[in-house]
N, C-alpha and C. Protein backbone atom coordinates (compact mmCIF):
# COMPACT_ATOMS: atom_id res chain seq x y z
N UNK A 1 0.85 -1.16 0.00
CA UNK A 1 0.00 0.00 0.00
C UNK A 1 0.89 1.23 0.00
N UNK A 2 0.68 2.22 -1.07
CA UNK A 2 1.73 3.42 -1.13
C UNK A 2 0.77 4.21 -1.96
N UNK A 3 1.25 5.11 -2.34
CA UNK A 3 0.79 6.33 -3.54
C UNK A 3 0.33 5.37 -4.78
N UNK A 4 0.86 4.39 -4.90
CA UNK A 4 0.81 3.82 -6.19
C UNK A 4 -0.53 2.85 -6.70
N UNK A 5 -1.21 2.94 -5.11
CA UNK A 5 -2.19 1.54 -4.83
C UNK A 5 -2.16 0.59 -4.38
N UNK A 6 -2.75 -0.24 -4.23
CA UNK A 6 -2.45 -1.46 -3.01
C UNK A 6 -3.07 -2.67 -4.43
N UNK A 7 -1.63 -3.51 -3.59
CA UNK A 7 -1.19 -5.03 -4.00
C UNK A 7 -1.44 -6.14 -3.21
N UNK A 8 -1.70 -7.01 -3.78
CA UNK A 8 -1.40 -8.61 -2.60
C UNK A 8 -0.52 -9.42 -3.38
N UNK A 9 1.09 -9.66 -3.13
CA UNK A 9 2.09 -9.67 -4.02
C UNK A 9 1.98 -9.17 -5.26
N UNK A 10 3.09 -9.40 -5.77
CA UNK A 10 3.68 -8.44 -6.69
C UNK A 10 2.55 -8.54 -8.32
N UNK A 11 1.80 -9.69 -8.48
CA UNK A 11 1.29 -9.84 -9.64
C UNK A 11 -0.33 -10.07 -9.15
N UNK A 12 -0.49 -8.65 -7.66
CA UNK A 12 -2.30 -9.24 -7.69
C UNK A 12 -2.46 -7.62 -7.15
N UNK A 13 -2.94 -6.80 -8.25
CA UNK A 13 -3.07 -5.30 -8.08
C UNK A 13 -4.76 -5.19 -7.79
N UNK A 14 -5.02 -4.48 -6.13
CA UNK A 14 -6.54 -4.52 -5.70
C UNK A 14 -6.91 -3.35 -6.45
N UNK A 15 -6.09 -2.01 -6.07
CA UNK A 15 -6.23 -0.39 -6.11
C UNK A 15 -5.27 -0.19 -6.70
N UNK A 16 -5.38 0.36 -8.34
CA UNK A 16 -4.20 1.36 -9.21
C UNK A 16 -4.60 2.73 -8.78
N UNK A 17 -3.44 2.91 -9.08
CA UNK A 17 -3.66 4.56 -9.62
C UNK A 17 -3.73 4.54 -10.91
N UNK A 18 -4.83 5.60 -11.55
CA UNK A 18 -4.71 6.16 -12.99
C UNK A 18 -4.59 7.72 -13.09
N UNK A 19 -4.64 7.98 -14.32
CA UNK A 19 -4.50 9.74 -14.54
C UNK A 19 -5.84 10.18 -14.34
N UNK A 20 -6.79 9.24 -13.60
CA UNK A 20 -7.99 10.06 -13.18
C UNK A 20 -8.25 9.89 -11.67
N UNK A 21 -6.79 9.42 -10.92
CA UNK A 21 -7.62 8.52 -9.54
C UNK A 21 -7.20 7.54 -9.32
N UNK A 22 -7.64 7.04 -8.10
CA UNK A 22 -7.50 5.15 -7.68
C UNK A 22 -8.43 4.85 -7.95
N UNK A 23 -8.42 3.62 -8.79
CA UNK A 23 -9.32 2.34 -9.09
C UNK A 23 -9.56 1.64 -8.68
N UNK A 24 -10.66 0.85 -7.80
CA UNK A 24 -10.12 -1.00 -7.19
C UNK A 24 -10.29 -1.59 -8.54
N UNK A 25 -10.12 -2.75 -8.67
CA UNK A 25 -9.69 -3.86 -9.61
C UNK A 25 -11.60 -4.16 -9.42
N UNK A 26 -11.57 -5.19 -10.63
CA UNK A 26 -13.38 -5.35 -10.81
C UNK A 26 -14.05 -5.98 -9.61
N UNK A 27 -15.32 -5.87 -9.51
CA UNK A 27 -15.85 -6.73 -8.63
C UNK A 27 -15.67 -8.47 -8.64
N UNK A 28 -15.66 -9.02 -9.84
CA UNK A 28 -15.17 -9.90 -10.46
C UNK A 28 -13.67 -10.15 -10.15
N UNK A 29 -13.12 -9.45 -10.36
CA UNK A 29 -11.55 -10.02 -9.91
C UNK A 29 -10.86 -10.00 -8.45
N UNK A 30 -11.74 -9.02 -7.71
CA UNK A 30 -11.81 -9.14 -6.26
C UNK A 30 -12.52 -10.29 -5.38
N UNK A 31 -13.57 -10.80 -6.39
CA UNK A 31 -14.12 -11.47 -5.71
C UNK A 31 -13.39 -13.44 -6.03
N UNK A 32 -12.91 -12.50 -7.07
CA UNK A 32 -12.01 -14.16 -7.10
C UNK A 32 -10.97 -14.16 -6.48
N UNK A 33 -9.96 -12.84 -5.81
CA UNK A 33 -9.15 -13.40 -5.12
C UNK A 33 -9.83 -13.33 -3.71
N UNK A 34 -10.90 -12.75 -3.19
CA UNK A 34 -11.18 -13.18 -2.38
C UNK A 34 -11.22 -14.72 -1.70
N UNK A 35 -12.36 -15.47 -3.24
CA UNK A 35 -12.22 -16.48 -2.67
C UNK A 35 -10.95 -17.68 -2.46
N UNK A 36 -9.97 -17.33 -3.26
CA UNK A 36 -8.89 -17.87 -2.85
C UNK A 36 -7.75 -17.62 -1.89
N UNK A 37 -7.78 -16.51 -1.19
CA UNK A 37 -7.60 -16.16 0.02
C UNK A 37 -8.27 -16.29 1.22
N UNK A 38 -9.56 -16.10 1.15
CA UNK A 38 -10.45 -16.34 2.57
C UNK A 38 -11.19 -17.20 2.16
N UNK A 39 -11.04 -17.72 1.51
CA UNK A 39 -12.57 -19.31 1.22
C UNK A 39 -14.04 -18.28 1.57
N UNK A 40 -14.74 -19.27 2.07
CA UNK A 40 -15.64 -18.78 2.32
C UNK A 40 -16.03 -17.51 3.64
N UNK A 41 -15.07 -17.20 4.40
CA UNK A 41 -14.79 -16.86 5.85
C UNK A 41 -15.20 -15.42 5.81
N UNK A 42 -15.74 -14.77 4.57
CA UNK A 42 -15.93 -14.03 4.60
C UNK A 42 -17.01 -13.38 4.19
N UNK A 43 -18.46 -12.41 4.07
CA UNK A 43 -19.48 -12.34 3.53
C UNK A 43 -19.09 -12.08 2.09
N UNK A 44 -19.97 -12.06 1.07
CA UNK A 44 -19.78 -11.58 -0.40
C UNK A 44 -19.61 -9.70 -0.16
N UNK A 45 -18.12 -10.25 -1.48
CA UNK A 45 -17.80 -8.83 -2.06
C UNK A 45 -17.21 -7.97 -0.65
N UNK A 46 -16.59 -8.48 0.63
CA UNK A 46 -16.35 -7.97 1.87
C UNK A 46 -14.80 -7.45 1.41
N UNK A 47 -13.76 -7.84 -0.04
CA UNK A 47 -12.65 -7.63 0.01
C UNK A 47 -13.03 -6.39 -1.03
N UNK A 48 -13.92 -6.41 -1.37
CA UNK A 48 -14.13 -5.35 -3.04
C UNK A 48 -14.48 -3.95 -2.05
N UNK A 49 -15.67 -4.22 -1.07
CA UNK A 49 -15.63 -3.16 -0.43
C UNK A 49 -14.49 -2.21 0.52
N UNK A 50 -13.55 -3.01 0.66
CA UNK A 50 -12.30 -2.45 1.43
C UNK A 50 -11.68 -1.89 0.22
N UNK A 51 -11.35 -2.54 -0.64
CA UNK A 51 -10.65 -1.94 -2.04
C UNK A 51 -11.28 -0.45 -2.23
N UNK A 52 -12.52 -0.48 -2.59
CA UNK A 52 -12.90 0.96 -2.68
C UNK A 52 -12.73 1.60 -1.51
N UNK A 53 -12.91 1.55 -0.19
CA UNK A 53 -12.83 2.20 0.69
C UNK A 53 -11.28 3.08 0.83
N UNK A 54 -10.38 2.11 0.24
CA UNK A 54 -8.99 2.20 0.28
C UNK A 54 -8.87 3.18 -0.72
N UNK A 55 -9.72 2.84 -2.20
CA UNK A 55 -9.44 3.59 -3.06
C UNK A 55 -9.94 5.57 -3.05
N UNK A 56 -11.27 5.38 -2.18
CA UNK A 56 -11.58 6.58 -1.67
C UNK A 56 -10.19 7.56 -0.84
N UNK A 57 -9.99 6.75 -0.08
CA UNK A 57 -8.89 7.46 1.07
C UNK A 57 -8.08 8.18 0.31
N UNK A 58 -7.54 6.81 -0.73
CA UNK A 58 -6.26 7.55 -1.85
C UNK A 58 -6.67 8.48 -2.73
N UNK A 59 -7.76 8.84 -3.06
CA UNK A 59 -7.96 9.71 -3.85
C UNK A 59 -8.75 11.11 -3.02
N UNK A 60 -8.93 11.00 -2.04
CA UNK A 60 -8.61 12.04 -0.52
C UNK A 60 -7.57 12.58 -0.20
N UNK A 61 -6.11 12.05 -0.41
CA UNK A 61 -4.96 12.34 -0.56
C UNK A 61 -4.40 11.87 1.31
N UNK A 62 -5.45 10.69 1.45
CA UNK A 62 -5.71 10.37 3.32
C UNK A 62 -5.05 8.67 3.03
N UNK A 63 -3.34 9.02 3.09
CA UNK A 63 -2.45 7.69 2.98
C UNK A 63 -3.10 6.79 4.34
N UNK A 64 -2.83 7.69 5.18
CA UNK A 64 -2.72 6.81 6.65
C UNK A 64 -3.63 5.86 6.41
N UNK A 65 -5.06 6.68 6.16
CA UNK A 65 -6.56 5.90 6.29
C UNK A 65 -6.47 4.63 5.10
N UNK A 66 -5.80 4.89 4.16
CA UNK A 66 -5.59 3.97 3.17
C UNK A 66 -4.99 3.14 4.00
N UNK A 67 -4.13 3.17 4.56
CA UNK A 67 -3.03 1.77 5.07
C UNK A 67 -3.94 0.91 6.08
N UNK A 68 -4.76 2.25 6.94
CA UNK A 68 -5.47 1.51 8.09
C UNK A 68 -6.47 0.66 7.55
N UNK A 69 -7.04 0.92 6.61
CA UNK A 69 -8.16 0.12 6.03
C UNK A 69 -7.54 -1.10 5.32
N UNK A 70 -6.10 -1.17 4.48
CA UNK A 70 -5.26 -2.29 4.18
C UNK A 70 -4.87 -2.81 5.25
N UNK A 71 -4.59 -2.93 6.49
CA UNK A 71 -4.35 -3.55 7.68
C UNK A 71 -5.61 -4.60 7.74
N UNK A 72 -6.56 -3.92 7.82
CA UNK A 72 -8.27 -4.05 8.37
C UNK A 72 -8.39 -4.63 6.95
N UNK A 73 -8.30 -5.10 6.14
CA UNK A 73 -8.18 -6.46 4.82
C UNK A 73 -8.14 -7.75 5.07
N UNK A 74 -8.65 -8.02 6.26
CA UNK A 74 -8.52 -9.26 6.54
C UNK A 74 -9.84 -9.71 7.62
N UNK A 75 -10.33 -11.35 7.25
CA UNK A 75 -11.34 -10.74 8.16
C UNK A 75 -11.37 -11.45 9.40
């Protein structure tokens, strides 16, 4: 998690940055690494909503709140 957007290793991008903003990654592609990270342990779409939440902060220019909510990525 940095200026740049938040990752889960190096080849699983949640939140880009673009030249308009932070993005989360689709509902669809969140929800598939969801389920291969938390199985079922978690309600639907519970990792997509942190992504945006994250992605809000960053485009607030509110790092901290971004990181705290990437901490809080887990359930």
């Amino acid at each position: 998690m940095d200026h740049g957007g938040a990752m889960l290793g190096p080849d699983c991008v949640l939140v880009q940055r673009t030249a308009h903003g932070y993005r989360c990654a689709t509902r669809s592609e969140v929800a598939t690494v969801q389920e291969i990270v938390f199985g079922n342990d978690c309600r639907p779409n519970w990792l997509f909503d942190q992504c945006c939440r994250i992605a809000e902060a960053l485009n607030d220019n509110q790092v901290a709140l971004a990181q705290i909510y990437g901490v809080h990525a887990a359930p």
